[in-house]
N, C-alpha and C. Protein backbone atom coordinates (compact mmCIF):
# COMPACT_ATOMS: atom_id res chain seq x y z
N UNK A 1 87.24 2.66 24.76
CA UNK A 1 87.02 3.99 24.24
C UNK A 1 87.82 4.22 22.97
N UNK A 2 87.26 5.28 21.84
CA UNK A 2 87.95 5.00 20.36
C UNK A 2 88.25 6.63 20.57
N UNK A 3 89.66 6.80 20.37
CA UNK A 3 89.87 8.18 20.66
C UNK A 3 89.80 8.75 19.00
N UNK A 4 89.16 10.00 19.04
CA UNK A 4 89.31 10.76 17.17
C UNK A 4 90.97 11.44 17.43
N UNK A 5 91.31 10.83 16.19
CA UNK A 5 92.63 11.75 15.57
C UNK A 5 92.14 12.86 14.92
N UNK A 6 92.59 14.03 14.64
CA UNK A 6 92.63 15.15 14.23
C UNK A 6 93.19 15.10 12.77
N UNK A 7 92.35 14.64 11.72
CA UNK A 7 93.30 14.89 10.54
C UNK A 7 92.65 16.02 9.66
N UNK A 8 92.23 16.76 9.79
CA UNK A 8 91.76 17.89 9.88
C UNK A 8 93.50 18.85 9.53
N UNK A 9 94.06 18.21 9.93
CA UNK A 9 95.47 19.28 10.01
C UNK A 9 96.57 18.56 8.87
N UNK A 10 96.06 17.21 8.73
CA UNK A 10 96.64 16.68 7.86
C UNK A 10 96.70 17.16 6.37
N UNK A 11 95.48 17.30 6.25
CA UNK A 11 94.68 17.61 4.95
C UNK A 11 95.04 18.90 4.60
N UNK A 12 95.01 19.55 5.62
CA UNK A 12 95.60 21.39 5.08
C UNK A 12 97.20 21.31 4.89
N UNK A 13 97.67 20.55 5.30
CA UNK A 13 99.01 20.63 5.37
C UNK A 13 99.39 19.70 3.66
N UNK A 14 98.52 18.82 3.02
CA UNK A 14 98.27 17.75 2.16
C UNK A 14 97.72 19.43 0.91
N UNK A 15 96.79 20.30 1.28
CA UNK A 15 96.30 21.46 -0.09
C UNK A 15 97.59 22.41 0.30
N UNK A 16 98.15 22.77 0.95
CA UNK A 16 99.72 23.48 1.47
C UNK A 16 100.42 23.03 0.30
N UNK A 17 100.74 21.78 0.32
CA UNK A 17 101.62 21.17 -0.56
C UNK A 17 101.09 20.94 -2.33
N UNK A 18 100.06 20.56 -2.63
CA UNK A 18 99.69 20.52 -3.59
C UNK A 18 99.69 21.99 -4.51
N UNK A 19 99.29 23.28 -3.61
CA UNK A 19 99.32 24.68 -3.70
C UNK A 19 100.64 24.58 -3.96
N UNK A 20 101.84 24.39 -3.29
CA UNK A 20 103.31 24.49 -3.84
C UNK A 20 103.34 24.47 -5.18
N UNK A 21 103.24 22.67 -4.82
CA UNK A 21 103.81 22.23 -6.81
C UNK A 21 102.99 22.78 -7.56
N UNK A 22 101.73 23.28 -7.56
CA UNK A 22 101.38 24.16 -8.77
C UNK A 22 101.84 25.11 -8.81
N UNK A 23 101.84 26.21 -7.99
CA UNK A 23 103.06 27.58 -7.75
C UNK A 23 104.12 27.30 -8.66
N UNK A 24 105.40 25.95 -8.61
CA UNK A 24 106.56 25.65 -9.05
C UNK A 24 106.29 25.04 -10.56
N UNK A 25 105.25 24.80 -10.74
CA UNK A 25 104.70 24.13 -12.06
C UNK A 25 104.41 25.43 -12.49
N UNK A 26 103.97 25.98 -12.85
CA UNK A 26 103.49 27.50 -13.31
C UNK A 26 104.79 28.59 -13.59
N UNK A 27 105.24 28.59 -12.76
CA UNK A 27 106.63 29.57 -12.85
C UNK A 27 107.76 28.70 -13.44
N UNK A 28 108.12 27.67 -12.92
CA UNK A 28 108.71 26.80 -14.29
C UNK A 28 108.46 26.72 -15.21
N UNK A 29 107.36 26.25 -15.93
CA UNK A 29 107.22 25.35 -16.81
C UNK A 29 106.03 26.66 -17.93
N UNK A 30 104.85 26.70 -17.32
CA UNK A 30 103.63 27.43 -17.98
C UNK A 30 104.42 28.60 -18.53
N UNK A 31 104.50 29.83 -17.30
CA UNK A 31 105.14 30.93 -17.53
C UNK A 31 106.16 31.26 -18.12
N UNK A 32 107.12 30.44 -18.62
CA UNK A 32 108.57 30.25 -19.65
C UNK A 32 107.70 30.36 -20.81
N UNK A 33 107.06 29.28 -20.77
CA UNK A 33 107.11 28.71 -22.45
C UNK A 33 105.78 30.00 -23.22
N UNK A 34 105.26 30.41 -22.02
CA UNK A 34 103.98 31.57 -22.92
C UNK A 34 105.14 32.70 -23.11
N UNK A 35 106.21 33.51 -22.24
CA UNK A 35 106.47 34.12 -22.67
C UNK A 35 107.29 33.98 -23.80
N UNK A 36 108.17 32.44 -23.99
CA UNK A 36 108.78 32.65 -25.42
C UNK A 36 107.69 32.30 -26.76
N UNK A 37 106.68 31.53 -26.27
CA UNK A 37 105.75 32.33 -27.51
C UNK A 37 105.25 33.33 -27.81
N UNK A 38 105.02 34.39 -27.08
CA UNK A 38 104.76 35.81 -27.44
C UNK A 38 106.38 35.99 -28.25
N UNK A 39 107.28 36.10 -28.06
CA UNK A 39 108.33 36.86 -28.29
C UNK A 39 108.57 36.07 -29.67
N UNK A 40 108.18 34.70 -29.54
CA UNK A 40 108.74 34.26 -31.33
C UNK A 40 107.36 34.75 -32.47
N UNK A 41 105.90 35.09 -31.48
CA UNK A 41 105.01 35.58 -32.43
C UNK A 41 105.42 37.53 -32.95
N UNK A 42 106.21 37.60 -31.61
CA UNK A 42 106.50 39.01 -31.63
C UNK A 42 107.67 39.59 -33.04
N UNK A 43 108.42 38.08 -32.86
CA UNK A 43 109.93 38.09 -33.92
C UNK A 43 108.96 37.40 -35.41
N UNK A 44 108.51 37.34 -35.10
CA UNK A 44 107.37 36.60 -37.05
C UNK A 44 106.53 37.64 -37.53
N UNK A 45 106.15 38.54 -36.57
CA UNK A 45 105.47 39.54 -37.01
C UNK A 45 105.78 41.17 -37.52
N UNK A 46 107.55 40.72 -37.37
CA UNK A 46 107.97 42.32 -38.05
C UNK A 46 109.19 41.48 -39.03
N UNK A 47 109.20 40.73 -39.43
CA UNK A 47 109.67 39.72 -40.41
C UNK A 47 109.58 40.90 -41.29
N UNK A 48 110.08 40.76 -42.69
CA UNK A 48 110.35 41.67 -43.58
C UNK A 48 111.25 41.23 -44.62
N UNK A 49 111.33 41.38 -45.91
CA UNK A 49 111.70 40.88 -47.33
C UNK A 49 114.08 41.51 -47.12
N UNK A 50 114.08 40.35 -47.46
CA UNK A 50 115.71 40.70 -46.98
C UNK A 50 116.45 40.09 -45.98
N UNK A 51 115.10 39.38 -44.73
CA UNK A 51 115.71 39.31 -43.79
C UNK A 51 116.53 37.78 -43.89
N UNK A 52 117.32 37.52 -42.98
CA UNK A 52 118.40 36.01 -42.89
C UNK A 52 117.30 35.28 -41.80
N UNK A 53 117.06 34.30 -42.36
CA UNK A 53 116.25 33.23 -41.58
C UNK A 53 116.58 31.89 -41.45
N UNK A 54 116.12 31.24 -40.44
CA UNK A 54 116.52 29.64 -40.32
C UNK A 54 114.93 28.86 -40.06
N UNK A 55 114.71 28.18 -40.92
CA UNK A 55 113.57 27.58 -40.53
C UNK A 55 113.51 25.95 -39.76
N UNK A 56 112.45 25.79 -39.10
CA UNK A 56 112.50 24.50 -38.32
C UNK A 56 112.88 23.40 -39.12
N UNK A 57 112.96 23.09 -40.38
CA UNK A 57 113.75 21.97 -40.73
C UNK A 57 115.26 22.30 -41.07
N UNK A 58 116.09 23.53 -40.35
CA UNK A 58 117.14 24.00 -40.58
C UNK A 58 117.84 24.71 -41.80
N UNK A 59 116.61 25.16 -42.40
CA UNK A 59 116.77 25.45 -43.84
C UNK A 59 117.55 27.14 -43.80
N UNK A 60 118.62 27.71 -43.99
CA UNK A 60 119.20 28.97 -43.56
C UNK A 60 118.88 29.79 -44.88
N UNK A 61 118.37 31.07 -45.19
CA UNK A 61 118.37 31.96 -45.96
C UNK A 61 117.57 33.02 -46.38
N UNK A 62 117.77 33.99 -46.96
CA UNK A 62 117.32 35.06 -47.15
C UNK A 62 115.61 35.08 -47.61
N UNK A 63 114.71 35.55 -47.25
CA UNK A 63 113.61 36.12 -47.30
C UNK A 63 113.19 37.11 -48.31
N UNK A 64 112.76 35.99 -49.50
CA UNK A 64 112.74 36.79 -50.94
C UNK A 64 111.43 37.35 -50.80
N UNK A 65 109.78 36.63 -50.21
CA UNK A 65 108.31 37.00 -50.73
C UNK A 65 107.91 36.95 -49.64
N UNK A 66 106.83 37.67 -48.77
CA UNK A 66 105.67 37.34 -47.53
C UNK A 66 104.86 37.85 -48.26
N UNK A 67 103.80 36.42 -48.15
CA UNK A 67 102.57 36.15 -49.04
C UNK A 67 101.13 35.63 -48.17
N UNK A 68 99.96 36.64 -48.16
CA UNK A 68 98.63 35.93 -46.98
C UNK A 68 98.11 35.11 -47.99
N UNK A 69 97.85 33.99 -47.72
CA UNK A 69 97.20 32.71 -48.78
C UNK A 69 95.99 32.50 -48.11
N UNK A 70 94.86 31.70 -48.64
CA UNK A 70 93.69 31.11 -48.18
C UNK A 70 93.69 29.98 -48.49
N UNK A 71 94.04 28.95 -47.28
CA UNK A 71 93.43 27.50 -47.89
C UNK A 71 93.02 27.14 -47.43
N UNK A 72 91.73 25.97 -47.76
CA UNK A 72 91.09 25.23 -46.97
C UNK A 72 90.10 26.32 -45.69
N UNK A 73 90.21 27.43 -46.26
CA UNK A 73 89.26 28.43 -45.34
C UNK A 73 90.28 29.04 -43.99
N UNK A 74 91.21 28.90 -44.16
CA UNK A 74 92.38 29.54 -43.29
C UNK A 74 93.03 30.44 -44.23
N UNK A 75 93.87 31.55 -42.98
CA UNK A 75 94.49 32.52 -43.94
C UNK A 75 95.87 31.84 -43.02
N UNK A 76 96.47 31.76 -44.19
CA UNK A 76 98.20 31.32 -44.05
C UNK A 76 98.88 32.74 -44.43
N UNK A 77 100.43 32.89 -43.51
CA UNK A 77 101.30 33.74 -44.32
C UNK A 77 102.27 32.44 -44.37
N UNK A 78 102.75 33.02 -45.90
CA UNK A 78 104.24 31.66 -46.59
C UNK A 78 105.21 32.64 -46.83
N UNK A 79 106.26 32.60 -47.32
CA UNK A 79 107.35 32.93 -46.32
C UNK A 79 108.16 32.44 -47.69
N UNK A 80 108.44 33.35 -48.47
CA UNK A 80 109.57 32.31 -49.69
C UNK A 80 110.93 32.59 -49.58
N UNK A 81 111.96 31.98 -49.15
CA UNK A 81 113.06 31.74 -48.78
C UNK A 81 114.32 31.04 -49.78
N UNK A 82 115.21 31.70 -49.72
CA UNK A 82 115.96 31.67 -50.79
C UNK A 82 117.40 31.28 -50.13
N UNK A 83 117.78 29.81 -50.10
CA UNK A 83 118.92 29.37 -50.09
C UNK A 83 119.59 28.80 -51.16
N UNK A 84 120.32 29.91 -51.24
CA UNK A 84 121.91 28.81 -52.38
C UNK A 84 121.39 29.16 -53.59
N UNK A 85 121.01 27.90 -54.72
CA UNK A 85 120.28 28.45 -56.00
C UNK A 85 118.88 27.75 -55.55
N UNK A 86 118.68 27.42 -54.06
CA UNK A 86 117.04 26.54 -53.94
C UNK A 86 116.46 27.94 -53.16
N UNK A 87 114.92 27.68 -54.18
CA UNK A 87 113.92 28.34 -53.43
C UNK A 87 112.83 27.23 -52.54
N UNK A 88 112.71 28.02 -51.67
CA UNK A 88 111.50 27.43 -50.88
C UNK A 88 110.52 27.86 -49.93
N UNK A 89 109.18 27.47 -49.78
CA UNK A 89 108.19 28.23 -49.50
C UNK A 89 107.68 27.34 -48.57
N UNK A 90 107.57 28.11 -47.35
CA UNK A 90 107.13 27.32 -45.82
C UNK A 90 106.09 28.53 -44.96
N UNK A 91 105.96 28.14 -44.33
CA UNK A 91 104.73 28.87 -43.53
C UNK A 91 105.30 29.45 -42.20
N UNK A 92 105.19 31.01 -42.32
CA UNK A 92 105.81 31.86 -41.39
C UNK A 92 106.07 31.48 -39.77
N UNK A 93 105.02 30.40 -39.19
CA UNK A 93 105.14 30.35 -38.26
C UNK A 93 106.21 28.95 -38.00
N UNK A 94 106.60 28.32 -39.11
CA UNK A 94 107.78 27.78 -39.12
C UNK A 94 109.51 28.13 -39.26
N UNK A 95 109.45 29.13 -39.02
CA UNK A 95 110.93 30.30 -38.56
C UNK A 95 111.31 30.04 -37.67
N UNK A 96 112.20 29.29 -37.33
CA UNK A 96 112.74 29.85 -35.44
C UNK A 96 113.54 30.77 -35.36
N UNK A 97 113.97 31.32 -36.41
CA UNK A 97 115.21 32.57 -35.91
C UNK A 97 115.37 33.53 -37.14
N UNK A 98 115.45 34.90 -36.83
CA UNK A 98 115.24 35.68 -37.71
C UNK A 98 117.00 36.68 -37.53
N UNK A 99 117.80 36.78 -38.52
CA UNK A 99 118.63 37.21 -38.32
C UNK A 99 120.01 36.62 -37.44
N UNK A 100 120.72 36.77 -35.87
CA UNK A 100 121.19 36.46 -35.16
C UNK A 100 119.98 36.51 -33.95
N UNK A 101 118.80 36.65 -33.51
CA UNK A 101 118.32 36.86 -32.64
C UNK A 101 117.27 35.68 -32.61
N UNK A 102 117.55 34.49 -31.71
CA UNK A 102 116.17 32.78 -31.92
C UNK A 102 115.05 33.62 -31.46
N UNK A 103 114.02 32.75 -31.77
CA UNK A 103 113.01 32.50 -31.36
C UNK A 103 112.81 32.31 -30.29
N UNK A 104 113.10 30.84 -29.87
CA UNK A 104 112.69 30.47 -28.95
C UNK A 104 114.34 30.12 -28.14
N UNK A 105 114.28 30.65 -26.57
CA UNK A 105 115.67 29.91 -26.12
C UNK A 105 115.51 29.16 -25.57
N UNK A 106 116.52 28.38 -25.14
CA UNK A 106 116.28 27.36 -24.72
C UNK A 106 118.03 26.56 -24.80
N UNK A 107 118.08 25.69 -24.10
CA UNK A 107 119.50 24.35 -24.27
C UNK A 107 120.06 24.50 -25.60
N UNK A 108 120.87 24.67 -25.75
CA UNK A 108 121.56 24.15 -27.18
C UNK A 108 121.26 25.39 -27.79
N UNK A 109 120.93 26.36 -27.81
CA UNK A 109 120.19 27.28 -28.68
C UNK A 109 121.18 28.67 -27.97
N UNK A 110 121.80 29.59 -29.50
CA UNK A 110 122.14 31.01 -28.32
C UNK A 110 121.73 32.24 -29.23
């Protein structure tokens, strides 16, 4: 005689667990990182001529021009930035920190 095992209980207990780690994947990982992109689109979008900026290649200084460009059939805002006696012109959404207040937090970052 071939007796049936019940794995029927296995399997729910097997979507139980899989249901977890997405739960812990989501609230870790998803849900962090959307809300610090709202908040660094939130900190780029009241940007303003004057302000102290640091851009992603670490470039630190004042915020001489915000300029909407068209290239290539996109609308860019550039961002002309004034360190030391160098000017330079980068694209707004390359800012990580506006003033004393980052962008994005995170390790190493306050």
């Amino acid at each position: 005689m071939l007796q049936q095992t019940g794995s029927g209980g296995g399997l729910t207990v097997l979507l139980l667990q899989m249901a977890a780690i997405g739960l812990v994947f989501y609230f870790l990982i998803l849900r962090p990182s959307g809300q610090a992109r709202k908040r660094h689109a939130e900190l780029l979008t009241k940007l303003k001529k004057g302000d102290e900026v640091m851009t992603s290649g670490g470039i630190i200084g004042k915020v001489r021009d915000i300029k909407e460009v068209e290239a290539d059939g996109l609308k860019e805002v550039r961002v002309t930035v004034e360190s030391g006696t160098a000017t330079v012109i980068v694209e707004r959404s390359r800012i990580v920190r506006v003033g004393s207040s980052a962008a994005v937090t995170g390790p190493g970052t306050t």
